[in-house]
PDB file of N, CA and C in Angstrom:
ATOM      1  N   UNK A   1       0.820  -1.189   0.000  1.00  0.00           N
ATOM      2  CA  UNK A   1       0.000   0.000   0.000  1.00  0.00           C
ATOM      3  C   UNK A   1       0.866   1.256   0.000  1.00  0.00           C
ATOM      4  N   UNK A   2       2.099   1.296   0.390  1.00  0.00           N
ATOM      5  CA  UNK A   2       2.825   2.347   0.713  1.00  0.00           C
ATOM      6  C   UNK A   2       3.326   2.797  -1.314  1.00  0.00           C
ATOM      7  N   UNK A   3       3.694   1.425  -1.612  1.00  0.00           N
ATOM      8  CA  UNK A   3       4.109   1.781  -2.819  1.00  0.00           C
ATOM      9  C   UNK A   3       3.238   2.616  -3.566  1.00  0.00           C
ATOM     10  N   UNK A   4       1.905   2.191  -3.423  1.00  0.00           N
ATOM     11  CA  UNK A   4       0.808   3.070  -4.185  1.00  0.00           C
ATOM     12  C   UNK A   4       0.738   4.583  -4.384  1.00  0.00           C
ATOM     13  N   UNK A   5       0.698   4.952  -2.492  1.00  0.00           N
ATOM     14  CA  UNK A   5       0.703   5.698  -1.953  1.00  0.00           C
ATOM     15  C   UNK A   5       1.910   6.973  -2.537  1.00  0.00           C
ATOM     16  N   UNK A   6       2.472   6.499  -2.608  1.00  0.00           N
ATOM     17  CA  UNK A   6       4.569   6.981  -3.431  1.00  0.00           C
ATOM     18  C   UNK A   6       3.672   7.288  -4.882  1.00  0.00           C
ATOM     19  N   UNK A   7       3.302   6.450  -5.291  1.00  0.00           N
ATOM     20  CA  UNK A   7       2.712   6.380  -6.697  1.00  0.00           C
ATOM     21  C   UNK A   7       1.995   7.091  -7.138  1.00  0.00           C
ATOM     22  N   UNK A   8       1.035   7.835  -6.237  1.00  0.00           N
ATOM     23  CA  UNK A   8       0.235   8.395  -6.536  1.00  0.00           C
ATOM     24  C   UNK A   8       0.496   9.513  -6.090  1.00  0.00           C
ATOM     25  N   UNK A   9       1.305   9.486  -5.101  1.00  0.00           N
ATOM     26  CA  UNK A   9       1.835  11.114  -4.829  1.00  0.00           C
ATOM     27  C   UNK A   9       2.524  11.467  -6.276  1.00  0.00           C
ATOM     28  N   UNK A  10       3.802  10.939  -6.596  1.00  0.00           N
ATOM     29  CA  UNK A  10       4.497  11.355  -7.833  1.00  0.00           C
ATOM     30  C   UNK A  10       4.050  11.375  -9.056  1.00  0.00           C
ATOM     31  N   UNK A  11       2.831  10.562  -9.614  1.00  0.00           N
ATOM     32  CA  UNK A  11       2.292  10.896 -10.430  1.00  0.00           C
ATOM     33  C   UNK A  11       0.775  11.415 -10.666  1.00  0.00           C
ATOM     34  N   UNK A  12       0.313  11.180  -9.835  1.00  0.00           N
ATOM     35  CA  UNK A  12      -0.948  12.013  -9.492  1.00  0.00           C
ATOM     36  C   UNK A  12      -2.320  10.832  -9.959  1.00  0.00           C
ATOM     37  N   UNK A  13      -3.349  11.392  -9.145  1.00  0.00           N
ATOM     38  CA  UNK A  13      -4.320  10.095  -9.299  1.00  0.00           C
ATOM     39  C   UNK A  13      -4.999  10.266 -10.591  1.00  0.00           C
ATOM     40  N   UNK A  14      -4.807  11.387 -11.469  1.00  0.00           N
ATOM     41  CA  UNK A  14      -5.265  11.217 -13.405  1.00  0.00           C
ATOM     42  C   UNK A  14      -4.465   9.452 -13.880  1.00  0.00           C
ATOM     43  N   UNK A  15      -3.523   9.684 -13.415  1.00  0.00           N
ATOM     44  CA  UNK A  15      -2.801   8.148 -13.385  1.00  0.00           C
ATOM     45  C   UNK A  15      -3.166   7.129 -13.707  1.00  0.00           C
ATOM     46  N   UNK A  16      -4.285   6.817 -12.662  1.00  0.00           N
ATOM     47  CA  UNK A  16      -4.950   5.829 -12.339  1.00  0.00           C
ATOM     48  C   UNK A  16      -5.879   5.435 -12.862  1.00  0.00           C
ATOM     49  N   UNK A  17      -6.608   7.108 -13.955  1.00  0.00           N
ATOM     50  CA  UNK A  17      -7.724   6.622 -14.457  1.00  0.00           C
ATOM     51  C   UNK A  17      -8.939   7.441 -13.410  1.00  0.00           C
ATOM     52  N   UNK A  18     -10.033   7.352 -14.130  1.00  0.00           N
ATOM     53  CA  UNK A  18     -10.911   8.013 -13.060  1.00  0.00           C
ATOM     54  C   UNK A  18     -11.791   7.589 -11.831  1.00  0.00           C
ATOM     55  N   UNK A  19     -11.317   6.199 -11.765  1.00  0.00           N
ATOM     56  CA  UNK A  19     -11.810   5.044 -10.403  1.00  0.00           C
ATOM     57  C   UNK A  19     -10.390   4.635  -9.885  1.00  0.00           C
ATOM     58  N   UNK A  20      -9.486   4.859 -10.447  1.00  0.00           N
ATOM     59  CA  UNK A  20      -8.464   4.171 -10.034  1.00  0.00           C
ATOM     60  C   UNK A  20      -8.073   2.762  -9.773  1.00  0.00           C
ATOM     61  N   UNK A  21      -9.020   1.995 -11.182  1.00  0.00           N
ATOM     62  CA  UNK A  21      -8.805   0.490 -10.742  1.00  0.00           C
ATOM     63  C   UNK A  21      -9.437   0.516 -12.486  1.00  0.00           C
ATOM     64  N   UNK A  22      -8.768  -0.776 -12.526  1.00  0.00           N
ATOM     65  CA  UNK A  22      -9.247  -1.115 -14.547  1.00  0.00           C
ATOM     66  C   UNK A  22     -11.010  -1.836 -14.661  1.00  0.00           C
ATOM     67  N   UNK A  23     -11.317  -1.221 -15.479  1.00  0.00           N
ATOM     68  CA  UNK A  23     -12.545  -1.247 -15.379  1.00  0.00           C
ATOM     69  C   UNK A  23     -13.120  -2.671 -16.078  1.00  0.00           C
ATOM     70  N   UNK A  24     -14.259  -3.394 -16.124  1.00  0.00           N
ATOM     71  CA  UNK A  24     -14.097  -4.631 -16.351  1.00  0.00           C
ATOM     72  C   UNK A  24     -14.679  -4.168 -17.762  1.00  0.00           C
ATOM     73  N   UNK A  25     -13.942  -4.793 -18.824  1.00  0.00           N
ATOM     74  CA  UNK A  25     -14.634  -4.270 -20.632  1.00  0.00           C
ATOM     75  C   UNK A  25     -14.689  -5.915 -21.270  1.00  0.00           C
ATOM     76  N   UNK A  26     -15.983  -5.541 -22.102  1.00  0.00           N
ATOM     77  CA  UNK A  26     -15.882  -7.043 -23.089  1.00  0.00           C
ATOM     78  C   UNK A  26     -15.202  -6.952 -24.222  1.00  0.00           C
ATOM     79  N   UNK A  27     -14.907  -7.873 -24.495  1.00  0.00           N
ATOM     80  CA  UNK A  27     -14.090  -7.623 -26.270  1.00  0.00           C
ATOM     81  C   UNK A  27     -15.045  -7.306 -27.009  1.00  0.00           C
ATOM     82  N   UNK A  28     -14.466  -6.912 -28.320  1.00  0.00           N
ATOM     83  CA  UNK A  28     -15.406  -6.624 -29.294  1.00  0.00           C
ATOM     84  C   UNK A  28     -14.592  -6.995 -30.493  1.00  0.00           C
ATOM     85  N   UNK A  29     -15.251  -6.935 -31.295  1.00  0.00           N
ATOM     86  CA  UNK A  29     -14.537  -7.207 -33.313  1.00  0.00           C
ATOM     87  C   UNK A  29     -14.598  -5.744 -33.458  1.00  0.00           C
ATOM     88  N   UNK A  30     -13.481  -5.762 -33.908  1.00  0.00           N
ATOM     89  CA  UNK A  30     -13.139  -4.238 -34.868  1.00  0.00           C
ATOM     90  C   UNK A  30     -11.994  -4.557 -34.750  1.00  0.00           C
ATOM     91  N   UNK A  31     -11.370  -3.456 -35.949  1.00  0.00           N
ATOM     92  CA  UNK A  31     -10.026  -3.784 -36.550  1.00  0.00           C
ATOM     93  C   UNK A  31      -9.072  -2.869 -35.659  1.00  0.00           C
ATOM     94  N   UNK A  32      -9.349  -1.772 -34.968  1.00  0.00           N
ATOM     95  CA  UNK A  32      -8.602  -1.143 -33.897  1.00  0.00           C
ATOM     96  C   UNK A  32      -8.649  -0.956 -32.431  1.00  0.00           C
ATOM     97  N   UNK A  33      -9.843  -1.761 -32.240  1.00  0.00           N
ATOM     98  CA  UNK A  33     -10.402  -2.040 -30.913  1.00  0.00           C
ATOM     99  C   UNK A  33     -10.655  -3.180 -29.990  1.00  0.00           C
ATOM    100  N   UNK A  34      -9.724  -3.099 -28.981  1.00  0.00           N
ATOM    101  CA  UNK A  34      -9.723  -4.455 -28.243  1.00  0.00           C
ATOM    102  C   UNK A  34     -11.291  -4.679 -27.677  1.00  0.00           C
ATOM    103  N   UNK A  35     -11.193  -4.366 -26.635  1.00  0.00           N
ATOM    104  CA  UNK A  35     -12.276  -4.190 -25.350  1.00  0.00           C
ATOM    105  C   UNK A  35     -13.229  -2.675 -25.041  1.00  0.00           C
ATOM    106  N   UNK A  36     -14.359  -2.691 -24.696  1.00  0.00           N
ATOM    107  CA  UNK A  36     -15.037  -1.618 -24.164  1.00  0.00           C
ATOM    108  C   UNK A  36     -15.790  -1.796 -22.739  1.00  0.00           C
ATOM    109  N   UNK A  37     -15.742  -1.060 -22.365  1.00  0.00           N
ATOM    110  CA  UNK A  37     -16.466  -1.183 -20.835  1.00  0.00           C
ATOM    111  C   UNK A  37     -17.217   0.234 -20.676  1.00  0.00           C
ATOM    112  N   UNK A  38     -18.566   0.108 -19.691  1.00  0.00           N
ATOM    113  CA  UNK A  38     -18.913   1.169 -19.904  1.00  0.00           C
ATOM    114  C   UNK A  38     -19.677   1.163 -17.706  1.00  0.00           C
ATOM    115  N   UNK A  39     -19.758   1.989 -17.185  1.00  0.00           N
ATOM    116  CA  UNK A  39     -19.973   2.464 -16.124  1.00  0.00           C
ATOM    117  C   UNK A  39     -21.111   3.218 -15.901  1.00  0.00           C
ATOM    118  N   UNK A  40     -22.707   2.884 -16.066  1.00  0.00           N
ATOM    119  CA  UNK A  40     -23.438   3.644 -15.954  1.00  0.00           C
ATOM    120  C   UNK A  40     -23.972   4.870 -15.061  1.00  0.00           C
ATOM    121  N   UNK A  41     -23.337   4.491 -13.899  1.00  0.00           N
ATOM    122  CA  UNK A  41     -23.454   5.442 -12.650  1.00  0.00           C
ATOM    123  C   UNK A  41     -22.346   6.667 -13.008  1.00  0.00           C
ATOM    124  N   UNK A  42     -21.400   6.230 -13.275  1.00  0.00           N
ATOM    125  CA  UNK A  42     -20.295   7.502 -13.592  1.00  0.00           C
ATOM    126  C   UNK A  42     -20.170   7.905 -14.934  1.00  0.00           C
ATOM    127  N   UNK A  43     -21.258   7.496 -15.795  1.00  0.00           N
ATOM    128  CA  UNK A  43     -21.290   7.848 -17.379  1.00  0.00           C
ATOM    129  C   UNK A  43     -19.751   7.907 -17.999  1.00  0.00           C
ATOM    130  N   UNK A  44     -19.140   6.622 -17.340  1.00  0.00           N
ATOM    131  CA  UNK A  44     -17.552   6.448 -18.153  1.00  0.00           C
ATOM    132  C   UNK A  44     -17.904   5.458 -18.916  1.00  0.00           C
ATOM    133  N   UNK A  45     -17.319   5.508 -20.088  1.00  0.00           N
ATOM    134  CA  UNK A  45     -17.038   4.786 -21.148  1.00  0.00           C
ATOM    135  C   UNK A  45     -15.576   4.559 -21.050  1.00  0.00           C
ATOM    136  N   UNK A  46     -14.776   3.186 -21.207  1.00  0.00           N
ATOM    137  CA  UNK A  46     -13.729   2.577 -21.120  1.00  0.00           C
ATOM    138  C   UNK A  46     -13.331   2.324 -22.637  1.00  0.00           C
ATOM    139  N   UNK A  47     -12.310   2.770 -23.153  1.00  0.00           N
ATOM    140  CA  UNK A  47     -12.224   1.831 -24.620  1.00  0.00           C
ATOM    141  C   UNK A  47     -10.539   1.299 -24.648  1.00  0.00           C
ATOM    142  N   UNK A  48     -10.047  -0.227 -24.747  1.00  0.00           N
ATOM    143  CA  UNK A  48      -8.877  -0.568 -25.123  1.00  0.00           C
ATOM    144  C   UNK A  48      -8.519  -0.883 -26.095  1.00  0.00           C
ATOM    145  N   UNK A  49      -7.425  -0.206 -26.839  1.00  0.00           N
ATOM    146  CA  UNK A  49      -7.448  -0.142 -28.669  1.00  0.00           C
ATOM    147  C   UNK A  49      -6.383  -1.057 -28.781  1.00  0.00           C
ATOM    148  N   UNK A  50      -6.314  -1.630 -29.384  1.00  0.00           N
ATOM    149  CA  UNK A  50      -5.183  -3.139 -30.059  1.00  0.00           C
ATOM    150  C   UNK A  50      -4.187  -2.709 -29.749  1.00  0.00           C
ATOM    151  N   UNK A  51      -3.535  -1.098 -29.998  1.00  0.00           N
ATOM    152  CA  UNK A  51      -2.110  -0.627 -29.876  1.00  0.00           C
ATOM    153  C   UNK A  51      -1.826  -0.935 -28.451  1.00  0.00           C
ATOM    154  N   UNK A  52      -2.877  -1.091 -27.438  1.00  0.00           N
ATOM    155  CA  UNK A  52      -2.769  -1.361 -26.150  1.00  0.00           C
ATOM    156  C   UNK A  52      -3.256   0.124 -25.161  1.00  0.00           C
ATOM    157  N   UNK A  53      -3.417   1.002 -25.957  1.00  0.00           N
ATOM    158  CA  UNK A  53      -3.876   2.228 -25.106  1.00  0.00           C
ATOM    159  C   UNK A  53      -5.145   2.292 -24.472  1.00  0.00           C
ATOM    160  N   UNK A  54      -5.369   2.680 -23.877  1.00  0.00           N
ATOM    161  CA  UNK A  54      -6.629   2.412 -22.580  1.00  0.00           C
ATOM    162  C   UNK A  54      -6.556   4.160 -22.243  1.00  0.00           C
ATOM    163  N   UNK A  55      -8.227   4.282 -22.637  1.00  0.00           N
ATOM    164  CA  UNK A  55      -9.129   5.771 -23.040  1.00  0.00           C
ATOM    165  C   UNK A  55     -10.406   5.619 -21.854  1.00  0.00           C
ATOM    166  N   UNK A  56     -10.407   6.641 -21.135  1.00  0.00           N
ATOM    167  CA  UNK A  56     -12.098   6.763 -20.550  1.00  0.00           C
ATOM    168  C   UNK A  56     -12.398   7.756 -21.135  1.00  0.00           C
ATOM    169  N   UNK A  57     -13.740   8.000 -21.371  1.00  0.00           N
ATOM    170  CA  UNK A  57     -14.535   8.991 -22.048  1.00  0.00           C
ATOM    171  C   UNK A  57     -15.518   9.391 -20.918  1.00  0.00           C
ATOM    172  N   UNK A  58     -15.697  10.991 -20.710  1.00  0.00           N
ATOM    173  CA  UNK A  58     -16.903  10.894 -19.228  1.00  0.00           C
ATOM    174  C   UNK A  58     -17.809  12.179 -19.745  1.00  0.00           C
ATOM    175  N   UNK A  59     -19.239  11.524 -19.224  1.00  0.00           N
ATOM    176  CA  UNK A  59     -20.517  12.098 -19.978  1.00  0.00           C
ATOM    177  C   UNK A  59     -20.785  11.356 -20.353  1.00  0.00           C
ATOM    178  N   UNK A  60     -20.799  10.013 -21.048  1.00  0.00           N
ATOM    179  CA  UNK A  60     -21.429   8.837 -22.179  1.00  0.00           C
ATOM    180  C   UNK A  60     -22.780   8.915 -21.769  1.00  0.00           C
ATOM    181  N   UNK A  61     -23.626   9.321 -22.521  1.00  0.00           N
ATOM    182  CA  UNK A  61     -24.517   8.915 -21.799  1.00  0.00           C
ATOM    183  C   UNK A  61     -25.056   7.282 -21.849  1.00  0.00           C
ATOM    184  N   UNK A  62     -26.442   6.359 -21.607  1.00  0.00           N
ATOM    185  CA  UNK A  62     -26.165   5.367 -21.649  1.00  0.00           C
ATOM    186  C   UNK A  62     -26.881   4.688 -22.907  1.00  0.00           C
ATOM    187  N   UNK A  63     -27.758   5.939 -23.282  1.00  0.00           N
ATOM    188  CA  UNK A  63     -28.024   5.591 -25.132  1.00  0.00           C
ATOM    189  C   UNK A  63     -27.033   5.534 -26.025  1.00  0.00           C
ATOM    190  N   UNK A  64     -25.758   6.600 -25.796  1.00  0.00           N
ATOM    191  CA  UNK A  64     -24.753   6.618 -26.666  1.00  0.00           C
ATOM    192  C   UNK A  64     -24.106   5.001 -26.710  1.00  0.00           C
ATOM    193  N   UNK A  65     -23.785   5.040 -25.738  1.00  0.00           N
ATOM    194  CA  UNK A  65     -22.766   3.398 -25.132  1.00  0.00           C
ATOM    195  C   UNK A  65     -23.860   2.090 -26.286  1.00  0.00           C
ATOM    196  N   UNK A  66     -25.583   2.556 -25.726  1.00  0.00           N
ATOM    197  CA  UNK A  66     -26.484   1.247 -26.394  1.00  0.00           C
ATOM    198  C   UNK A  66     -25.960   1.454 -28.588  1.00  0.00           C
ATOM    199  N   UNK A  67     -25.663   2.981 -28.609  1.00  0.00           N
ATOM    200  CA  UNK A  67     -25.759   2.511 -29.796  1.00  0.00           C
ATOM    201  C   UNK A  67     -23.913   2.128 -30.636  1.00  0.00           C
ATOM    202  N   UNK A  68     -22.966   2.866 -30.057  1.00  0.00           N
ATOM    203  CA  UNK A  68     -21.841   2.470 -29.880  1.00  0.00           C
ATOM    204  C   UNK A  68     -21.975   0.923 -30.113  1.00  0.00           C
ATOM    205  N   UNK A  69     -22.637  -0.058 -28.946  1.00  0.00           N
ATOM    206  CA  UNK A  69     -22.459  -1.235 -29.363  1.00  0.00           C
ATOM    207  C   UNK A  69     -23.415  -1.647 -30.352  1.00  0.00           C
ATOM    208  N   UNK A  70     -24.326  -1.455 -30.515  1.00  0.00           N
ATOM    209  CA  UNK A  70     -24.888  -1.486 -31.943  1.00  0.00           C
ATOM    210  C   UNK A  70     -24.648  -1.682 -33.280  1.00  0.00           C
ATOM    211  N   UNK A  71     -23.820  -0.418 -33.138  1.00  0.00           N
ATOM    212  CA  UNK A  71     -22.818   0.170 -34.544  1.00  0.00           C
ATOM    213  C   UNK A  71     -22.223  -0.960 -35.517  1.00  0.00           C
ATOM    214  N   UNK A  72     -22.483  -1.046 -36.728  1.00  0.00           N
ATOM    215  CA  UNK A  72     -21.842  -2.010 -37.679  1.00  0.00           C
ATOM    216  C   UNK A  72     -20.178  -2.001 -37.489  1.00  0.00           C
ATOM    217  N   UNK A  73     -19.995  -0.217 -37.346  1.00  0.00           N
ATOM    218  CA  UNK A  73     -18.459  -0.344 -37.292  1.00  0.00           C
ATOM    219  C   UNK A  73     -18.217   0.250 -35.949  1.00  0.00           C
ATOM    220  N   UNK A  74     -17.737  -0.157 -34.831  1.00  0.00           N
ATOM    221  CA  UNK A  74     -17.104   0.117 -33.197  1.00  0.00           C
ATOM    222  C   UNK A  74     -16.556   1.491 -33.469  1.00  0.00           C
ATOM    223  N   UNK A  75     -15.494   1.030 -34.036  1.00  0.00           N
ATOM    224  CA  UNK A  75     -14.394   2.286 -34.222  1.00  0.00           C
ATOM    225  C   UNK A  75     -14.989   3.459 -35.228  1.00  0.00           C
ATOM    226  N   UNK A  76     -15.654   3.290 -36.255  1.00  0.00           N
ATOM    227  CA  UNK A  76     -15.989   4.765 -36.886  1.00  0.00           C
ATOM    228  C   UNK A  76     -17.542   5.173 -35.805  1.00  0.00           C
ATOM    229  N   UNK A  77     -18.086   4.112 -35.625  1.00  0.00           N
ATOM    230  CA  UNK A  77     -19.272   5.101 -34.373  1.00  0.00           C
ATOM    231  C   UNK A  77     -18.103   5.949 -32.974  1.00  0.00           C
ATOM    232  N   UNK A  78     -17.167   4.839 -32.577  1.00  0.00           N
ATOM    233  CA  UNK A  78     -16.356   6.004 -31.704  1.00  0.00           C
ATOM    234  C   UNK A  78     -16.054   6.775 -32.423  1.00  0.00           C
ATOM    235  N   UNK A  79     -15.308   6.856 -32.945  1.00  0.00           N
ATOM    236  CA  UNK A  79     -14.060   8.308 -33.444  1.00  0.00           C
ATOM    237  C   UNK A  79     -15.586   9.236 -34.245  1.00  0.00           C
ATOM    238  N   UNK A  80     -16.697   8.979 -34.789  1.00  0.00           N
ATOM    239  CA  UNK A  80     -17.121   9.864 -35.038  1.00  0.00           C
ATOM    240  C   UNK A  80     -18.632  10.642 -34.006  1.00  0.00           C
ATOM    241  N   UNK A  81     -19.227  10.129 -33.068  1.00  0.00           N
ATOM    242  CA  UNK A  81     -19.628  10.591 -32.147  1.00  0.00           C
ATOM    243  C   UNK A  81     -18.893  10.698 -30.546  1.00  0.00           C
ATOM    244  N   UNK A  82     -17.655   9.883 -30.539  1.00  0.00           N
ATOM    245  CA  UNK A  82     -17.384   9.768 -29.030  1.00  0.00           C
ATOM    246  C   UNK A  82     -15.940  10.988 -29.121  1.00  0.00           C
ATOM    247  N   UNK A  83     -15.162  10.503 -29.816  1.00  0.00           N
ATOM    248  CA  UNK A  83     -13.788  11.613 -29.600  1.00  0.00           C
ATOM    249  C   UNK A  83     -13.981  12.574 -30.380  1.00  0.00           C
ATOM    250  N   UNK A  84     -14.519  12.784 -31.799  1.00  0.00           N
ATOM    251  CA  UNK A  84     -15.088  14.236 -32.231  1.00  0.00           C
ATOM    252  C   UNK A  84     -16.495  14.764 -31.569  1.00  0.00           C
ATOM    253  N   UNK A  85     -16.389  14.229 -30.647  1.00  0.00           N
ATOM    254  CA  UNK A  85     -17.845  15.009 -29.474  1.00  0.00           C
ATOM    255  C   UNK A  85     -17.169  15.752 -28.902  1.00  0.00           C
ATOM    256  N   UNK A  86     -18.339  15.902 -27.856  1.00  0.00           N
ATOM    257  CA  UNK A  86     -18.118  16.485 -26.630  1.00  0.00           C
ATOM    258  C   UNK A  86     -17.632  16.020 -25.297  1.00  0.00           C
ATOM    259  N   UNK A  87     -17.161  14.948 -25.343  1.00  0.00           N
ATOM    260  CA  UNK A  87     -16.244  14.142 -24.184  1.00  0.00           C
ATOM    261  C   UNK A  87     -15.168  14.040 -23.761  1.00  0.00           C
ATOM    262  N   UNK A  88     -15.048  14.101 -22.637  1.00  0.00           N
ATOM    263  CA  UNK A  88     -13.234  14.543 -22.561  1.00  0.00           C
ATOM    264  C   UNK A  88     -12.974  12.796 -21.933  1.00  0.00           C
ATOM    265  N   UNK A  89     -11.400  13.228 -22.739  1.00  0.00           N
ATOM    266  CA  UNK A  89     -11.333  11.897 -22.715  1.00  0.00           C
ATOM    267  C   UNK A  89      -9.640  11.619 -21.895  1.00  0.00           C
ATOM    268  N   UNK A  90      -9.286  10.530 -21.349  1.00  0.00           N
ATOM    269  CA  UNK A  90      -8.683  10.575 -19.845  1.00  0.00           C
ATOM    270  C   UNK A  90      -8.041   9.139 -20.510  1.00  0.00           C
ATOM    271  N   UNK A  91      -6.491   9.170 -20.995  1.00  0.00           N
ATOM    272  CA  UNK A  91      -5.780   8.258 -20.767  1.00  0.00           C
ATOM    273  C   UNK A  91      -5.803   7.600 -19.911  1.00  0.00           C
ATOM    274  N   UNK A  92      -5.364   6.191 -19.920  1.00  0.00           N
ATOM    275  CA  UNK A  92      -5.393   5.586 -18.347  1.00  0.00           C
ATOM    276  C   UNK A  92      -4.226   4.474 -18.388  1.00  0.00           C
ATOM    277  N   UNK A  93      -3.464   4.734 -17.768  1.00  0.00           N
ATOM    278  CA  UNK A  93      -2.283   3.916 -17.993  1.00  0.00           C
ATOM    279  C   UNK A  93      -2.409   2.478 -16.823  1.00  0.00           C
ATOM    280  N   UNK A  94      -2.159   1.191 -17.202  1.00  0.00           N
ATOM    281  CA  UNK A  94      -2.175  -0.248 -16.395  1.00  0.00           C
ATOM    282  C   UNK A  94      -1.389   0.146 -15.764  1.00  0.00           C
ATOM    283  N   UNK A  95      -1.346   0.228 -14.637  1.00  0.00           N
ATOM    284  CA  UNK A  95      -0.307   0.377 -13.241  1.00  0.00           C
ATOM    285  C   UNK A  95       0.061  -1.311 -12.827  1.00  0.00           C
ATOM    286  N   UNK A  96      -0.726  -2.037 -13.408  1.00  0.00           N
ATOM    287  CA  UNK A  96      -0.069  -3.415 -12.366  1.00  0.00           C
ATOM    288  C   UNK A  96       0.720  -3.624 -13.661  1.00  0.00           C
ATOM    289  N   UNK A  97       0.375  -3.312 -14.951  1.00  0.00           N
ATOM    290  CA  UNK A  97       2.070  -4.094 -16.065  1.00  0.00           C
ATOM    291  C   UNK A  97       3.229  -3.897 -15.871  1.00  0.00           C
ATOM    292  N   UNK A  98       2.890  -2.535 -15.360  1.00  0.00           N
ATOM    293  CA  UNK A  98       4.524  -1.418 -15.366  1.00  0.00           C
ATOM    294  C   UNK A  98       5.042  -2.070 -13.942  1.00  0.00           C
ATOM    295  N   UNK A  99       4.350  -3.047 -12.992  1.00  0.00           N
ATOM    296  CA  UNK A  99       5.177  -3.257 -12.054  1.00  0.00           C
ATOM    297  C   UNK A  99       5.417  -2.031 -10.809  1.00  0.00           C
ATOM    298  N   UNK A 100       4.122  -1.264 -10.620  1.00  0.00           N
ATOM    299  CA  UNK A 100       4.198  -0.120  -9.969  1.00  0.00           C
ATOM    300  C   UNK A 100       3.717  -0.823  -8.440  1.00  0.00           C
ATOM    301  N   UNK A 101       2.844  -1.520  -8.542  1.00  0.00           N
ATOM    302  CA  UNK A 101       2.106  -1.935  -7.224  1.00  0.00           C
ATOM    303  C   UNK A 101       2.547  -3.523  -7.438  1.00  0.00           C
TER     304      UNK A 101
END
């Protein structure tokens, strides 16, 4: 716990993501998109892209997320209602790969 603690002092809890713990996402088919997870109480949307980068999006609402998974194509319904929206969107880096905790 102390290590965390170090961890989060020096890099700050944006770090962590906006729960500070990896959010549980299902896979999906698309050609740039691993996994999505979505958080209805905190209107976060989770997305993990093949390159391995891990995105929250906050505001989703929970029609957007229903039609997101809907979508014939994952990735052009994101990139064209979710990151050319209005959502700010919050890198989130795996803290247990890097061997931090």
């Amino acid at each position: 716990m102390l290590r965390l603690r170090l961890f989060v002092f020096y890099y700050g809890l944006d770090y962590l993501g906006y729960y500070g713990y990896d959010m549980e996402r299902q896979p999906v088919e698309g050609s740039n998109i691993e996994s999505v997870g979505y958080d209805p109480d905190g209107q976060i949307l989770e997305v993990e892209f093949k390159s391995g980068g891990v995105y929250q999006y906050s505001g989703v609402e929970s029609e957007m997320f229903r039609s997101l998974m809907d979508a014939k194509s994952i990735g052009s319904f994101l990139r064209t209602n979710i990151v050319q929206g209005d959502y700010e969107a919050t890198k989130v880096n795996k803290v247990e790969e890097e061997g931090i905790i």
